[in-house]
N, C-alpha and C. Protein backbone atom coordinates (compact mmCIF):
# COMPACT_ATOMS: atom_id res chain seq x y z
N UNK A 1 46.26 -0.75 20.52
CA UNK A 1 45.30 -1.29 21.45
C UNK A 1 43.94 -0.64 21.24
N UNK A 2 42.92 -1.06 21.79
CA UNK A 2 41.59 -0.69 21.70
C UNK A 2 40.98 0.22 22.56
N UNK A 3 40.50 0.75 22.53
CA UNK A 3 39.71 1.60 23.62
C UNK A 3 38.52 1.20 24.22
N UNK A 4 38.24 1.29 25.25
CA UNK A 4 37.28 0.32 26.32
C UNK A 4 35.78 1.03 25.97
N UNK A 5 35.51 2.05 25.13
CA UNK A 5 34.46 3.10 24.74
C UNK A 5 34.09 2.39 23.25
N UNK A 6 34.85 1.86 22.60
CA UNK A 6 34.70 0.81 21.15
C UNK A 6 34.05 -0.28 22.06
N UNK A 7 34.89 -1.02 22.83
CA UNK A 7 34.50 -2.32 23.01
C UNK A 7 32.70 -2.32 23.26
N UNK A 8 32.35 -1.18 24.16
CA UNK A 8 31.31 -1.14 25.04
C UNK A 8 29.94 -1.15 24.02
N UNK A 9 30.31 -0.13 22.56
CA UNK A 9 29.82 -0.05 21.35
C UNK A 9 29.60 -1.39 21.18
N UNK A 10 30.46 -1.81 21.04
CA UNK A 10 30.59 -3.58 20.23
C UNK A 10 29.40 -4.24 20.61
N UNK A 11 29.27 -4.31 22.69
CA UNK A 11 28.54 -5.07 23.01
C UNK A 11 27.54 -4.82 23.04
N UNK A 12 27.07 -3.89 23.44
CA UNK A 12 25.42 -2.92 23.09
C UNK A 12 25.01 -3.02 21.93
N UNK A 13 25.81 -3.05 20.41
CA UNK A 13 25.28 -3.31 19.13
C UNK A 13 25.24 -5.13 18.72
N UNK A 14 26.09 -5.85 19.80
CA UNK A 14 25.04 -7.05 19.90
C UNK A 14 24.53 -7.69 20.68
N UNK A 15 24.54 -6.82 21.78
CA UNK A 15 22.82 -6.88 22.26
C UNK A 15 21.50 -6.54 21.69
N UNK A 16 21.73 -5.62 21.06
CA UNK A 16 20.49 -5.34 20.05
C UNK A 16 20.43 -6.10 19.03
N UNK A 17 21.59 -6.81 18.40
CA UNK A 17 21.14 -7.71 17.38
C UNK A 17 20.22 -8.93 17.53
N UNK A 18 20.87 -9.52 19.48
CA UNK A 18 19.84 -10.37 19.94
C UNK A 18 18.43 -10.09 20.63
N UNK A 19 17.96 -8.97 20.55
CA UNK A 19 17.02 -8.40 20.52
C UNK A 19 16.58 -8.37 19.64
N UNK A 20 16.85 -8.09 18.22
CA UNK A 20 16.48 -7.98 16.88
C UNK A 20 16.23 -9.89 16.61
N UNK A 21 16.62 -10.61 17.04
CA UNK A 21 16.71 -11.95 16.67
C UNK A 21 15.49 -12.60 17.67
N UNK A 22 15.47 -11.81 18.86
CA UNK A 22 14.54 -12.40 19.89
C UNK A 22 12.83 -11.79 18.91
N UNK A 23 12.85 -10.69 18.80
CA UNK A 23 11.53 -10.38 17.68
C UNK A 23 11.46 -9.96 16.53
N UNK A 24 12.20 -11.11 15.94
CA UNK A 24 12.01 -11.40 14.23
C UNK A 24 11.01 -11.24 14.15
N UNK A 25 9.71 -11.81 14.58
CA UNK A 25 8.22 -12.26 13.89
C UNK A 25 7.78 -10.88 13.85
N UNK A 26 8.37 -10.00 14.67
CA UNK A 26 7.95 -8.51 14.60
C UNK A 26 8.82 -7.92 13.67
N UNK A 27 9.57 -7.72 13.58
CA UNK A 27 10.37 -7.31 12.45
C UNK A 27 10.31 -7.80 10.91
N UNK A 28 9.43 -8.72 10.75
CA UNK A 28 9.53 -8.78 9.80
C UNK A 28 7.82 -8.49 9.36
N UNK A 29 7.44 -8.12 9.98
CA UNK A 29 6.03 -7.26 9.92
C UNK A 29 6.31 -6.04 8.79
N UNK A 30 7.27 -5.40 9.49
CA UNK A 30 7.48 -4.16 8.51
C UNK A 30 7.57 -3.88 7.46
N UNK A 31 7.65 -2.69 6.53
CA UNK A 31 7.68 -2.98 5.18
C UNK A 31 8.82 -2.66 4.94
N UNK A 32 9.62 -3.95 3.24
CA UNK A 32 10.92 -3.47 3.71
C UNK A 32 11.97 -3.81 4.34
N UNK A 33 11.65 -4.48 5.55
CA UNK A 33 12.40 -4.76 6.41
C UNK A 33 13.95 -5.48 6.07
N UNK A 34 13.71 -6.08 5.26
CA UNK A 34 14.93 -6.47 4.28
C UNK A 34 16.42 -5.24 4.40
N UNK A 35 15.77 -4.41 4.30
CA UNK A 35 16.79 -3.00 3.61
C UNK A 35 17.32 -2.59 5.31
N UNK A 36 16.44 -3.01 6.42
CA UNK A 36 16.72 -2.60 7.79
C UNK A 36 17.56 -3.42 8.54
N UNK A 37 17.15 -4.50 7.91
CA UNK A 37 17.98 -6.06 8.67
C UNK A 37 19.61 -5.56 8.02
N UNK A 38 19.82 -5.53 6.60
CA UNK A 38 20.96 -5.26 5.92
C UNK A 38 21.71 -3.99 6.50
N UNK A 39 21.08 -2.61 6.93
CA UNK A 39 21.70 -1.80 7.27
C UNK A 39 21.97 -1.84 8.56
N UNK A 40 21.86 -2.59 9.42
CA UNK A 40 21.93 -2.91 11.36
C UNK A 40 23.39 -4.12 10.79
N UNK A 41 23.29 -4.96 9.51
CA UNK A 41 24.32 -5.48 9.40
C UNK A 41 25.28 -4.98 9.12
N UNK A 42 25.68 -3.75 8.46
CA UNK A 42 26.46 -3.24 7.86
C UNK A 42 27.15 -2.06 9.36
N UNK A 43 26.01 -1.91 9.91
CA UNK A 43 26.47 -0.81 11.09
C UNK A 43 26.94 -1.85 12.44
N UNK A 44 26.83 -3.58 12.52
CA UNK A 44 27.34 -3.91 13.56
C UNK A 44 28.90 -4.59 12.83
N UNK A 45 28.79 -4.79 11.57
CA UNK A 45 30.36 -4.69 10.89
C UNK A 45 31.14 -3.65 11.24
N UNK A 46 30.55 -2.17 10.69
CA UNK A 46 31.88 -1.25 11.61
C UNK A 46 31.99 -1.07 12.84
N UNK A 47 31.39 -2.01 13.89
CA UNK A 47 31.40 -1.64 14.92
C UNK A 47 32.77 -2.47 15.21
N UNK A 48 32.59 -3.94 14.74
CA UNK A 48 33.53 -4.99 14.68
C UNK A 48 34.46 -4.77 14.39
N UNK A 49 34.89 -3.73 12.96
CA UNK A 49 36.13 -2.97 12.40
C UNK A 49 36.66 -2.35 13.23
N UNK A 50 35.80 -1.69 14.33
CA UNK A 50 36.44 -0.78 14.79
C UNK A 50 37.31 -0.97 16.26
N UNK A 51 37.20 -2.23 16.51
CA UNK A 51 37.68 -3.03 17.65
C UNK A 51 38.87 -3.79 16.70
N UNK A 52 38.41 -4.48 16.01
CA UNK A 52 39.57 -5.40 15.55
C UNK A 52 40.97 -4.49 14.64
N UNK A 53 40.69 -2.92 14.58
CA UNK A 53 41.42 -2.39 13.84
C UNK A 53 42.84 -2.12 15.21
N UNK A 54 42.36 -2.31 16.31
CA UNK A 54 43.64 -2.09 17.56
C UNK A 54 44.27 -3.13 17.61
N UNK A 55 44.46 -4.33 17.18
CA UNK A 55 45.10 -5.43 16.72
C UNK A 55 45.53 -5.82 15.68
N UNK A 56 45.01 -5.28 14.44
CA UNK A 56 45.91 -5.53 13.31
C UNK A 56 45.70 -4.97 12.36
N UNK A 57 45.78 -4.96 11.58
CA UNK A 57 45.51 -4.11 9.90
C UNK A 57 44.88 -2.93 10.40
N UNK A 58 45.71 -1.90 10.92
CA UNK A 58 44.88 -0.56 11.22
C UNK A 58 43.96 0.11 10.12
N UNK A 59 45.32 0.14 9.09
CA UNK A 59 44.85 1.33 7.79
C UNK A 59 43.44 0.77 7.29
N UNK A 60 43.45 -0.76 7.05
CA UNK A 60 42.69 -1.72 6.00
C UNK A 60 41.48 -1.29 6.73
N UNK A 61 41.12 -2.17 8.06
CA UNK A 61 39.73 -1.79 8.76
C UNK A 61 39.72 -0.43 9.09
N UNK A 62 40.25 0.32 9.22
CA UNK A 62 40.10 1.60 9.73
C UNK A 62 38.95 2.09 8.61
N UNK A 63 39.65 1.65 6.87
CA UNK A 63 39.29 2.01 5.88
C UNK A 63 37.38 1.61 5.77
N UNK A 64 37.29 0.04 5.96
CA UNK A 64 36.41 -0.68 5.89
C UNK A 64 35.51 -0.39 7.07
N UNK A 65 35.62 0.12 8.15
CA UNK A 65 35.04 0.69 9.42
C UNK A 65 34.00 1.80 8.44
N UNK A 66 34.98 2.74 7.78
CA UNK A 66 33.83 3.67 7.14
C UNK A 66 33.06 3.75 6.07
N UNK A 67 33.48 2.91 5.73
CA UNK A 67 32.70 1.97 4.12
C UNK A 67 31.50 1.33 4.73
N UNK A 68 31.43 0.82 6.17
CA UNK A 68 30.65 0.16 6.46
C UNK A 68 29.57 0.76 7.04
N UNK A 69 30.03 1.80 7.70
CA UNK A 69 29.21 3.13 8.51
C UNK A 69 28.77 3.93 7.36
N UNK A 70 29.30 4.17 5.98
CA UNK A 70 28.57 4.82 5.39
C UNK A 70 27.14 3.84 4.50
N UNK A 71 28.45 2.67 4.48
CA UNK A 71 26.75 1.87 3.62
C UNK A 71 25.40 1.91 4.73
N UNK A 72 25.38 1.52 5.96
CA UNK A 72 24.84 1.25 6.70
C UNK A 72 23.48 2.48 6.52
N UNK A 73 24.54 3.77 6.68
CA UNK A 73 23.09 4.84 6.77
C UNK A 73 22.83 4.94 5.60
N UNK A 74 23.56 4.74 4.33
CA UNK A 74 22.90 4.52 2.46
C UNK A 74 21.53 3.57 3.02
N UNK A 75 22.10 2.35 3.42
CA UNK A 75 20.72 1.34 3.06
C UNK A 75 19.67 1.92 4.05
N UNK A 76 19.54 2.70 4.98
CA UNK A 76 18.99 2.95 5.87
C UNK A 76 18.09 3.92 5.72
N UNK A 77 18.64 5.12 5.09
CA UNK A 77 17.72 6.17 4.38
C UNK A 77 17.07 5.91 3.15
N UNK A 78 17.58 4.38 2.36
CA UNK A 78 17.06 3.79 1.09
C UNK A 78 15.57 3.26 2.00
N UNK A 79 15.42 2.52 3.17
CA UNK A 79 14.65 1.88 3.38
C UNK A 79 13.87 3.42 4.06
N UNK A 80 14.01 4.43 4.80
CA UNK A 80 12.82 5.39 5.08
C UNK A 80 12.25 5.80 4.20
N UNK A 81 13.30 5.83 2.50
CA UNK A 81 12.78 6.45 1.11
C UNK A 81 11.29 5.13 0.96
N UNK A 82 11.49 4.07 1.04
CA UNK A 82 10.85 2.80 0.67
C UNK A 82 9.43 2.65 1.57
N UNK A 83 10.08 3.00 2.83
CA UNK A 83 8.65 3.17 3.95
C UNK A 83 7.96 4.20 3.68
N UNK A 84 8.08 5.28 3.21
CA UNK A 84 7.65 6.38 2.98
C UNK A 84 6.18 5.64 1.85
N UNK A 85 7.54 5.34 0.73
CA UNK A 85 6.27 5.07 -0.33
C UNK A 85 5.80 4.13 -0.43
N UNK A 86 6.02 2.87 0.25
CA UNK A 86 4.62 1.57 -0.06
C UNK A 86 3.79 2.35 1.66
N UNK A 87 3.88 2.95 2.30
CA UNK A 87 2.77 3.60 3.20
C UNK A 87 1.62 4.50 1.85
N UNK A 88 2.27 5.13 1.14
CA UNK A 88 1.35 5.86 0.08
C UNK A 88 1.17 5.03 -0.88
N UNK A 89 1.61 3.72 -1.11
CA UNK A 89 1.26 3.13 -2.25
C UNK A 89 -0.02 2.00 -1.30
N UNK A 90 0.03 2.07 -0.34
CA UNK A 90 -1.33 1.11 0.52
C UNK A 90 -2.91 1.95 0.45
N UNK A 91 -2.45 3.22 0.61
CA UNK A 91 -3.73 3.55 0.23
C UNK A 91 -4.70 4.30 -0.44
């Protein structure tokens, strides 16, 4: 079974996605933003893993829960590496 502390995760990470969807036109201002959109995807996947792993395929998503949490902060610190430098490549 699931724990009511996952679920709560679940819904708060998509609430922010529809937040993230309510100001696209702002989000996509940023530089980059590509690499940010991809890593909020990858971090509301293990959130999903981590609910759906109390119902079935423990080992499998359990596995894919942290594959997903680790890509998530990979693409994530790829995109602060990226903000960093088109900010110094602007001026």
């Amino acid at each position: 079974m699931f724990e009511e502390s996952e679920l709560i995760a679940l819904l708060i990470t998509v609430g922010v996605s529809f937040f993230l969807l309510a100001t696209r036109k702002i989000i996509i201002t940023l530089p980059s933003y590509q690499f940010l959109l991809v890593s909020f995807g990858f971090y509301l996947a293990s959130k999903v893993c981590t609910v759906l792993e109390g119902f079935f395929w423990e080992t499998a998503l359990n596995s894919l829960e942290h594959i997903c949490a680790i890509l998530s902060c990979a693409v994530f610190f790829w995109w602060c590496l990226r903000l960093g430098t088109d900010k110094e490549s602007g001026r």
